[in-house]
C-alpha atoms as a PDB file:
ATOM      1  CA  UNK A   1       0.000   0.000   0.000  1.00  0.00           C
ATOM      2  CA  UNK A   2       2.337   2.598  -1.078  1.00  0.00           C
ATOM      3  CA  UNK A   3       0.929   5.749   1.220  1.00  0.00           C
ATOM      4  CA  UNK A   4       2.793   8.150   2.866  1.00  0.00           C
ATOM      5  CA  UNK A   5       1.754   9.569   6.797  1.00  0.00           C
ATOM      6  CA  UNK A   6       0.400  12.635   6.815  1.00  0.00           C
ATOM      7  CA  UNK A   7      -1.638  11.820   3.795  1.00  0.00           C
ATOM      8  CA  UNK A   8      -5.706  12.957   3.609  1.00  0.00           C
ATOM      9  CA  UNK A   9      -7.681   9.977   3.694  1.00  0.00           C
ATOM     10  CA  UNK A  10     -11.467  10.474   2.676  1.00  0.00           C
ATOM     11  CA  UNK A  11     -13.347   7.684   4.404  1.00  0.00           C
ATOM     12  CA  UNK A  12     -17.060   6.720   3.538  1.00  0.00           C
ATOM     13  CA  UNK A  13     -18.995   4.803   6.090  1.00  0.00           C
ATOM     14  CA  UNK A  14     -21.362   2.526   5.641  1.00  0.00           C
ATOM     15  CA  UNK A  15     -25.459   3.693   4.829  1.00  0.00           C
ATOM     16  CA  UNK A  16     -23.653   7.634   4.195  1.00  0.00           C
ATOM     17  CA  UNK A  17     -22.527   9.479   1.340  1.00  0.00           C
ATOM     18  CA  UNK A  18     -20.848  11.715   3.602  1.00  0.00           C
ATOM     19  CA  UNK A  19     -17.119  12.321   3.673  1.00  0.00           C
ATOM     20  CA  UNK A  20     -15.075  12.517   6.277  1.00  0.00           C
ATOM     21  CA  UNK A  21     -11.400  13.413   6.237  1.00  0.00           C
ATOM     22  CA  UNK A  22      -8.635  11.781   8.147  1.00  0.00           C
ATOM     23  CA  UNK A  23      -5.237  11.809   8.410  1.00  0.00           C
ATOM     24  CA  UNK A  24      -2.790   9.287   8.149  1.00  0.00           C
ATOM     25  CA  UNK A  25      -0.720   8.434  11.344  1.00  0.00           C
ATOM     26  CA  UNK A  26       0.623   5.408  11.142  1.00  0.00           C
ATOM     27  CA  UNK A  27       0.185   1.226   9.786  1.00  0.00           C
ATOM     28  CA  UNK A  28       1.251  -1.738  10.507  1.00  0.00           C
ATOM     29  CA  UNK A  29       1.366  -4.119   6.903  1.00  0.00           C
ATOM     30  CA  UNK A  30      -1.206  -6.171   6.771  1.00  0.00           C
ATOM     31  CA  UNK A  31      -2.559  -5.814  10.328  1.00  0.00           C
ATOM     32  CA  UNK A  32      -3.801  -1.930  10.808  1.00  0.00           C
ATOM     33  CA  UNK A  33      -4.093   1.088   9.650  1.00  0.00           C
ATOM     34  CA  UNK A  34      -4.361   4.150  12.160  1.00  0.00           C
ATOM     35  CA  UNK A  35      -6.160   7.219  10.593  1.00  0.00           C
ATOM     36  CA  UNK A  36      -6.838  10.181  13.049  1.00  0.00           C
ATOM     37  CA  UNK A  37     -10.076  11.649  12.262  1.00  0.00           C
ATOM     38  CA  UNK A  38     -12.562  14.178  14.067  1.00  0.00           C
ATOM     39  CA  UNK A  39     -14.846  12.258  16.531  1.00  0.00           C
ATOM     40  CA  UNK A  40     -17.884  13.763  16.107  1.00  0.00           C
ATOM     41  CA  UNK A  41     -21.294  11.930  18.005  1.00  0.00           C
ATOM     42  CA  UNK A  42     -22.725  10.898  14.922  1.00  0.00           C
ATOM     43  CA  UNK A  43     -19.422   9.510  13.570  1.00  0.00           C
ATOM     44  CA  UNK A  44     -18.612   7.319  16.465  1.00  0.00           C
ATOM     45  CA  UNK A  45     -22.506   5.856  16.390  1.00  0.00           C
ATOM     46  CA  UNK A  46     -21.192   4.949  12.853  1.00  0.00           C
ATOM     47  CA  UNK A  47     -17.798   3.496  13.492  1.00  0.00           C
ATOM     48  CA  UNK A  48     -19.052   0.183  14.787  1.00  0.00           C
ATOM     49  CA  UNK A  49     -16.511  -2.818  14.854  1.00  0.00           C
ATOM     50  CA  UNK A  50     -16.674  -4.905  11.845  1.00  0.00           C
ATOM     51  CA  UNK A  51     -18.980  -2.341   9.855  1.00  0.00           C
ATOM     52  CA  UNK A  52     -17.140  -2.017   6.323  1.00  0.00           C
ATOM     53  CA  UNK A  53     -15.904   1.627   5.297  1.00  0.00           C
ATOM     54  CA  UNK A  54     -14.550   2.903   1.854  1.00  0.00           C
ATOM     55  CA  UNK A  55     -10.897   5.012   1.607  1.00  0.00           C
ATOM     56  CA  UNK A  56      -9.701   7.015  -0.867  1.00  0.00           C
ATOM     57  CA  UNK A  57      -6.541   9.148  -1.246  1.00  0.00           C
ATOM     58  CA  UNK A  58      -3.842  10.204  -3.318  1.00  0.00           C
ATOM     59  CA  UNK A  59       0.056   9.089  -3.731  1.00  0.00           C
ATOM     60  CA  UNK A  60       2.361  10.733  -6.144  1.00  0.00           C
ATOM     61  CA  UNK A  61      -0.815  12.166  -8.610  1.00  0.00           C
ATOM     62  CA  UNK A  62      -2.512   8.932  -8.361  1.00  0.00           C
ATOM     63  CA  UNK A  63      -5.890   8.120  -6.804  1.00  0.00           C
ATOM     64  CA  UNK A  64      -6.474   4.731  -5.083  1.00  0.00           C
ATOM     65  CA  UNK A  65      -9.073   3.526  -3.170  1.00  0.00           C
ATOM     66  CA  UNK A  66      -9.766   1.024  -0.783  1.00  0.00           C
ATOM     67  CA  UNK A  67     -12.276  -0.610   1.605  1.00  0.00           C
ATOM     68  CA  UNK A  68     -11.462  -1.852   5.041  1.00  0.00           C
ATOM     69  CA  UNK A  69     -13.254  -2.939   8.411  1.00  0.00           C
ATOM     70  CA  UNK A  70     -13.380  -0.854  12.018  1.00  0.00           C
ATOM     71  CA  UNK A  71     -11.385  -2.380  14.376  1.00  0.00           C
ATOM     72  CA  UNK A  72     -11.958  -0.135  17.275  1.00  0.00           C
ATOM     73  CA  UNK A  73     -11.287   3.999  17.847  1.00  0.00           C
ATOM     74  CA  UNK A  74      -9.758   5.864  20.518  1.00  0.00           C
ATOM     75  CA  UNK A  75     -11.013   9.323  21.568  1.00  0.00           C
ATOM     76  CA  UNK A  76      -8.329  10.036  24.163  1.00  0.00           C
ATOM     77  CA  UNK A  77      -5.103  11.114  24.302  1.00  0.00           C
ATOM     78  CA  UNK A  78      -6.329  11.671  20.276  1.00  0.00           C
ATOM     79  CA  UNK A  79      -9.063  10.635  18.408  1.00  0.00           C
ATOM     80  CA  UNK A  80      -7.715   7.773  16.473  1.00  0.00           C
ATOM     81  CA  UNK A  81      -9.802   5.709  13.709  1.00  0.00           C
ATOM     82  CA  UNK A  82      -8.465   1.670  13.830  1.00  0.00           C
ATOM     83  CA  UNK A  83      -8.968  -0.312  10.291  1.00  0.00           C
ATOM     84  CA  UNK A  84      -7.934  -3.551   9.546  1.00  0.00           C
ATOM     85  CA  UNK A  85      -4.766  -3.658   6.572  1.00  0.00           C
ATOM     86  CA  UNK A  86      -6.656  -2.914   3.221  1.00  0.00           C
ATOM     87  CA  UNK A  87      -6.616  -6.593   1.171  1.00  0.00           C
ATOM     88  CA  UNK A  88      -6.881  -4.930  -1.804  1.00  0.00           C
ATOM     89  CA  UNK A  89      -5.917  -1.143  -2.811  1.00  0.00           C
ATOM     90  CA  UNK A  90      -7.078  -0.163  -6.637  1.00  0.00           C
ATOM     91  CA  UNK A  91      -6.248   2.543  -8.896  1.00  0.00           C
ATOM     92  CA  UNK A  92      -9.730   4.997  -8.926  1.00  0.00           C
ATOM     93  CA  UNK A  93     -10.380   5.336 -13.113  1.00  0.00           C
ATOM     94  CA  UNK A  94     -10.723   9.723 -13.427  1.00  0.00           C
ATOM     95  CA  UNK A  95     -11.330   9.984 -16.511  1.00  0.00           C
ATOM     96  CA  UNK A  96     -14.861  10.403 -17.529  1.00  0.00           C
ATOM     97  CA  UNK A  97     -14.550   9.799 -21.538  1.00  0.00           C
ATOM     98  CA  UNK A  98     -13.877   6.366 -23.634  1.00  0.00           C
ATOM     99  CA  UNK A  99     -10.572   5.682 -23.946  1.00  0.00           C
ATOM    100  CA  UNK A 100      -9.059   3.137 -25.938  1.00  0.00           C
ATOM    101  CA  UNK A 101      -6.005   0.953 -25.772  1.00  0.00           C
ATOM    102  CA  UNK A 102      -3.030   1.511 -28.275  1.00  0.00           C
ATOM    103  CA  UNK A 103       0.343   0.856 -28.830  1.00  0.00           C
ATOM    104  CA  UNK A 104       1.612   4.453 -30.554  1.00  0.00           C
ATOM    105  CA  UNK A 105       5.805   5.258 -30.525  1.00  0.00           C
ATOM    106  CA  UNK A 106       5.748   8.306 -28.307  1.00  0.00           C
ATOM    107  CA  UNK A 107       8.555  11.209 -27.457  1.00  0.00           C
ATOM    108  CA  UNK A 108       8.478  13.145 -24.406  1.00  0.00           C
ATOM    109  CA  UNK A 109      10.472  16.650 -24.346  1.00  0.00           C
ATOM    110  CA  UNK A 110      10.964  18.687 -20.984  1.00  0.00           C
ATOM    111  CA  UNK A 111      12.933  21.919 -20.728  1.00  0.00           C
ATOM    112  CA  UNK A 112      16.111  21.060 -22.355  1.00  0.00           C
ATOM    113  CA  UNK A 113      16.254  17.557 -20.926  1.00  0.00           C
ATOM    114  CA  UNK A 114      17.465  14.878 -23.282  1.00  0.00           C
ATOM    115  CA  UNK A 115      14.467  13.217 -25.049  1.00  0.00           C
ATOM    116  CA  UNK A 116      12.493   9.840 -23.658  1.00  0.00           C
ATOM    117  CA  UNK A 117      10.991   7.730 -26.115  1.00  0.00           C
ATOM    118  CA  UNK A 118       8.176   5.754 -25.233  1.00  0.00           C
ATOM    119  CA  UNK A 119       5.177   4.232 -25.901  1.00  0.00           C
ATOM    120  CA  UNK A 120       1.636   5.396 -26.099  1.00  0.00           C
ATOM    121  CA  UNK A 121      -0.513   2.968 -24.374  1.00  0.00           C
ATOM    122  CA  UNK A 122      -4.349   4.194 -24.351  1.00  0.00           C
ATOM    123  CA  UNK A 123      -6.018   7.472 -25.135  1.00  0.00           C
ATOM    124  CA  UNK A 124      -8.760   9.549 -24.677  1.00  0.00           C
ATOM    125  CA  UNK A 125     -10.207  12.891 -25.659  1.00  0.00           C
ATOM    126  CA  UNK A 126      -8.657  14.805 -22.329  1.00  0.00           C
ATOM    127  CA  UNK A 127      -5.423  12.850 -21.900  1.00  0.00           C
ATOM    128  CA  UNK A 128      -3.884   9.230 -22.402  1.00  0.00           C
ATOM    129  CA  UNK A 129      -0.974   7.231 -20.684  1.00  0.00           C
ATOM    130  CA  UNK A 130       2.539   6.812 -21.995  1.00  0.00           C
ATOM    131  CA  UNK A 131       5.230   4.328 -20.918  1.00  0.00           C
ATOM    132  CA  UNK A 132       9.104   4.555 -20.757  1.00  0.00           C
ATOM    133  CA  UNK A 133      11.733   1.982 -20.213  1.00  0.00           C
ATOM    134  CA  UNK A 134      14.779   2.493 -18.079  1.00  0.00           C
ATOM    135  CA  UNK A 135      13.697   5.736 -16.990  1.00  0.00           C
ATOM    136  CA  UNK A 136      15.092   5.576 -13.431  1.00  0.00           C
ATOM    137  CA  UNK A 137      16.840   9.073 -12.312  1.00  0.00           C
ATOM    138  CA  UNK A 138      14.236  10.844 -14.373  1.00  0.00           C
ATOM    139  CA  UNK A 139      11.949  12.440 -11.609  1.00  0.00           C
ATOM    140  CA  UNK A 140       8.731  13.387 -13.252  1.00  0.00           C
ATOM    141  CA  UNK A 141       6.321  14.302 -10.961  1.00  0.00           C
ATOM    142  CA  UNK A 142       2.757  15.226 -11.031  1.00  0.00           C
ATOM    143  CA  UNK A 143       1.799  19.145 -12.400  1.00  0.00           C
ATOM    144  CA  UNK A 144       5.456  18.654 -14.549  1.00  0.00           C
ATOM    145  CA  UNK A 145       5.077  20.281 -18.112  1.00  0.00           C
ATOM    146  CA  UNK A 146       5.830  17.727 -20.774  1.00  0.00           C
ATOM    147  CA  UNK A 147       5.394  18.201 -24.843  1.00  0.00           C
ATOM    148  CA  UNK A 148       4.466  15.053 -26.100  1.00  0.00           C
ATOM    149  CA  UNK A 149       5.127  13.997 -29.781  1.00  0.00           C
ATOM    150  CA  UNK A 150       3.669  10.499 -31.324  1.00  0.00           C
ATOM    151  CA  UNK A 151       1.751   9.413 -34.331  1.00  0.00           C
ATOM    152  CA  UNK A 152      -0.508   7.172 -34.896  1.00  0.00           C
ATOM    153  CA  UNK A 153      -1.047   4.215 -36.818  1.00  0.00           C
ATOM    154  CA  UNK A 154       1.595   6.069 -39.413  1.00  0.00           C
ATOM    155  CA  UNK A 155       4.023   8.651 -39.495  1.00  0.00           C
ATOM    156  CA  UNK A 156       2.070  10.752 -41.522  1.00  0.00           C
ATOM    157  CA  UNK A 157      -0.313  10.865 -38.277  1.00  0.00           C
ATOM    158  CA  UNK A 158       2.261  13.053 -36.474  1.00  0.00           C
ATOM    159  CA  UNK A 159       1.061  15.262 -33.268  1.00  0.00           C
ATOM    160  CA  UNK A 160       2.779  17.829 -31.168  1.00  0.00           C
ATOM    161  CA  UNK A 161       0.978  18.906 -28.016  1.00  0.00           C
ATOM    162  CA  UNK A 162       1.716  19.917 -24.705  1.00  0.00           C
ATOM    163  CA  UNK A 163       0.348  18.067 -21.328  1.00  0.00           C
ATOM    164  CA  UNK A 164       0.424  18.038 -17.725  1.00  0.00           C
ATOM    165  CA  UNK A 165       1.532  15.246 -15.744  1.00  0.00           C
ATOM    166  CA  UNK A 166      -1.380  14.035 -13.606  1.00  0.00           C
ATOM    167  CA  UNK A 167       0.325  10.833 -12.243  1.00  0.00           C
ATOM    168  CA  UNK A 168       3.207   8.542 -11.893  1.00  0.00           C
ATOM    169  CA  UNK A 169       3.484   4.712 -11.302  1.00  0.00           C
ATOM    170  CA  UNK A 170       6.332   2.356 -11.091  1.00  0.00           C
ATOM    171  CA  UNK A 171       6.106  -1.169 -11.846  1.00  0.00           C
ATOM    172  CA  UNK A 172       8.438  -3.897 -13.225  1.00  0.00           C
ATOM    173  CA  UNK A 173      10.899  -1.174 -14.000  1.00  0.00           C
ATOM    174  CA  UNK A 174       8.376   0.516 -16.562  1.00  0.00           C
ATOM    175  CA  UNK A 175       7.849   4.356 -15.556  1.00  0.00           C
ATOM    176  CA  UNK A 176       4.012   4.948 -16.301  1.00  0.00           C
ATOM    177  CA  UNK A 177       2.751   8.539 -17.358  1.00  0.00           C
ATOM    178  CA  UNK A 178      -0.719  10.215 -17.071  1.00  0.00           C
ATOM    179  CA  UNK A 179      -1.158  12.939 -18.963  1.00  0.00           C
ATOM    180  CA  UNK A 180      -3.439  15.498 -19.729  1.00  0.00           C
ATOM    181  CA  UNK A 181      -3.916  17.831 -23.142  1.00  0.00           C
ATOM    182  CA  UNK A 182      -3.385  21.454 -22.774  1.00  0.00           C
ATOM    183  CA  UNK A 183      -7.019  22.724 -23.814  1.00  0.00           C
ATOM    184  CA  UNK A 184      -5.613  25.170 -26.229  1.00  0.00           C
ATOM    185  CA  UNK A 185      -5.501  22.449 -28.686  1.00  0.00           C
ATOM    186  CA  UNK A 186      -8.680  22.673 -29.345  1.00  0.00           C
ATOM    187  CA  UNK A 187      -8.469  20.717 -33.208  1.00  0.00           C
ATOM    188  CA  UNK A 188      -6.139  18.255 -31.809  1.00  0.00           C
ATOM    189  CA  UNK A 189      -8.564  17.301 -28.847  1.00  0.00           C
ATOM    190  CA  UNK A 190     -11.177  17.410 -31.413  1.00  0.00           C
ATOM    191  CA  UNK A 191      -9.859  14.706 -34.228  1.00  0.00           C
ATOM    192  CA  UNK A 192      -8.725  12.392 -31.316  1.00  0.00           C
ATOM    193  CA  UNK A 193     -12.715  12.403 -29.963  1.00  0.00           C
ATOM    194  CA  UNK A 194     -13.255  11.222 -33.344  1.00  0.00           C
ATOM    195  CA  UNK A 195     -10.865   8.734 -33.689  1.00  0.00           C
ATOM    196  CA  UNK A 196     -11.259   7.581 -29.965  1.00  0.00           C
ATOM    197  CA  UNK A 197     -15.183   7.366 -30.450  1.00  0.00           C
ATOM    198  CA  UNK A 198     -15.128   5.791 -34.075  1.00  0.00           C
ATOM    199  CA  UNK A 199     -12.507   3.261 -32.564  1.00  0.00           C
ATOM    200  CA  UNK A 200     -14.240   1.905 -29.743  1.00  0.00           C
ATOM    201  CA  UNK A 201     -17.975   1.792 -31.469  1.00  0.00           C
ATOM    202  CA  UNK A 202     -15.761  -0.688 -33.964  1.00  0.00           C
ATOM    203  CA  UNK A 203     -14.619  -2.657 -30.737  1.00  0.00           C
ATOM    204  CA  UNK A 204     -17.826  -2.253 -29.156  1.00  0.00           C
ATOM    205  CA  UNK A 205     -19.305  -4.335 -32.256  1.00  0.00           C
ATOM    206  CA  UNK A 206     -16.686  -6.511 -32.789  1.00  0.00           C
ATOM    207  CA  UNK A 207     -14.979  -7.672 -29.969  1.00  0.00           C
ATOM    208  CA  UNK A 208     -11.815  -9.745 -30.102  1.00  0.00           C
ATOM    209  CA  UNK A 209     -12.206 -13.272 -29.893  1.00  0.00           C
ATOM    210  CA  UNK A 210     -10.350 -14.490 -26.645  1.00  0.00           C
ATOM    211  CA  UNK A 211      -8.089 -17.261 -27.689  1.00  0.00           C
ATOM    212  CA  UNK A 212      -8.695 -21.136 -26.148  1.00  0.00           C
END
């Protein structure tokens, strides 16, 4: 569970839409979690041993959320919120158009920084995800500026645009980029709605065949 202490935790109890924020203090792997939150009445009638609440917070631009049972709470010397170690922590999907899945050579260019190549892996009208290879002492970071270039399907298909990093993952020794389209480029963001919508319609009637 890669969170950091300190971090806002937005917990959802059970039977309430309501929010509440806490504050990570401290964890023991896959035993506890101690979150110190603001004991009101109605909160404590609601953080009942066993009952099931929902988590959600942020690590390094990413959102992940979780679900994980009361344990107990303290109110004094602090009010401190017991959960049992989160099973299962999953990325929280943001963005609200289709995207699609591709496989597009992609450059990355920031300040005078020698260029990454990559690859484009999915895309959607407000963003899409790129990953690099071997990237390690490269410390992108969410909110860094980064002009993408890649094109698609053929060279011809070449794009220039500018993004924002919105998150950064680590895994296997593949650095993961989200990023998001400056919204100056207005008939760039428009042709890609196109080809992401006219792309997944096609997959949405003809699905691939899974292989026995």
């Amino acid at each position: 569970m890669d969170i950091e202490r300190g971090a806002k935790v937005q917990l959802v109890f059970p039977g309430d839409e309501e929010r509440v924020c806490g504050i990570m203090v401290g964890l023991c792997p896959d035993a506890y979690l101690i979150l110190a939150i603001p004991f009101t009445s109605a909160i404590k009638k609601k953080a009942i041993k066993k009952h099931v609440v929902t988590g959600r917070y942020v690590h390094c631009g990413t959102v992940y959320g979780f679900r994980a049972m009361v344990m107990n709470y303290i109110v004094d010397p602090a009010s401190l919120l017991f959960l049992e170690y989160p099973s299962h922590v999953e990325v929280l999907e943001l963005r609200r158009e289709p995207r699609v899945s591709c496989l597009f050579p992609a450059t990355l260019n920031r300040d005078d920084e020698t260029p990454r190549t990559g690859i484009l892996t999915d895309l959607s009208p407000s963003g899409c995800r790129v990953s690099l290879r071997g990237a390690g002492g490269v410390p992108f970071a969410g909110g860094d500026r980064v002009r993408l270039e890649f094109y698609a399907i053929e060279p011809k298909n070449q794009y220039t645009v500018f993004t924002d990093v919105t998150n950064v993952i680590t895994q296997d020794g593949v650095l993961h980029l989200g990023l998001r389209f400056d919204p100056i480029h207005r008939t760039f963001r428009k042709a890609i709605t196109h080809f992401v919508g006219a792309l997944a319609l096609e997959l949405a009637h003809h699905p691939v065949a899974a292989k026995s």
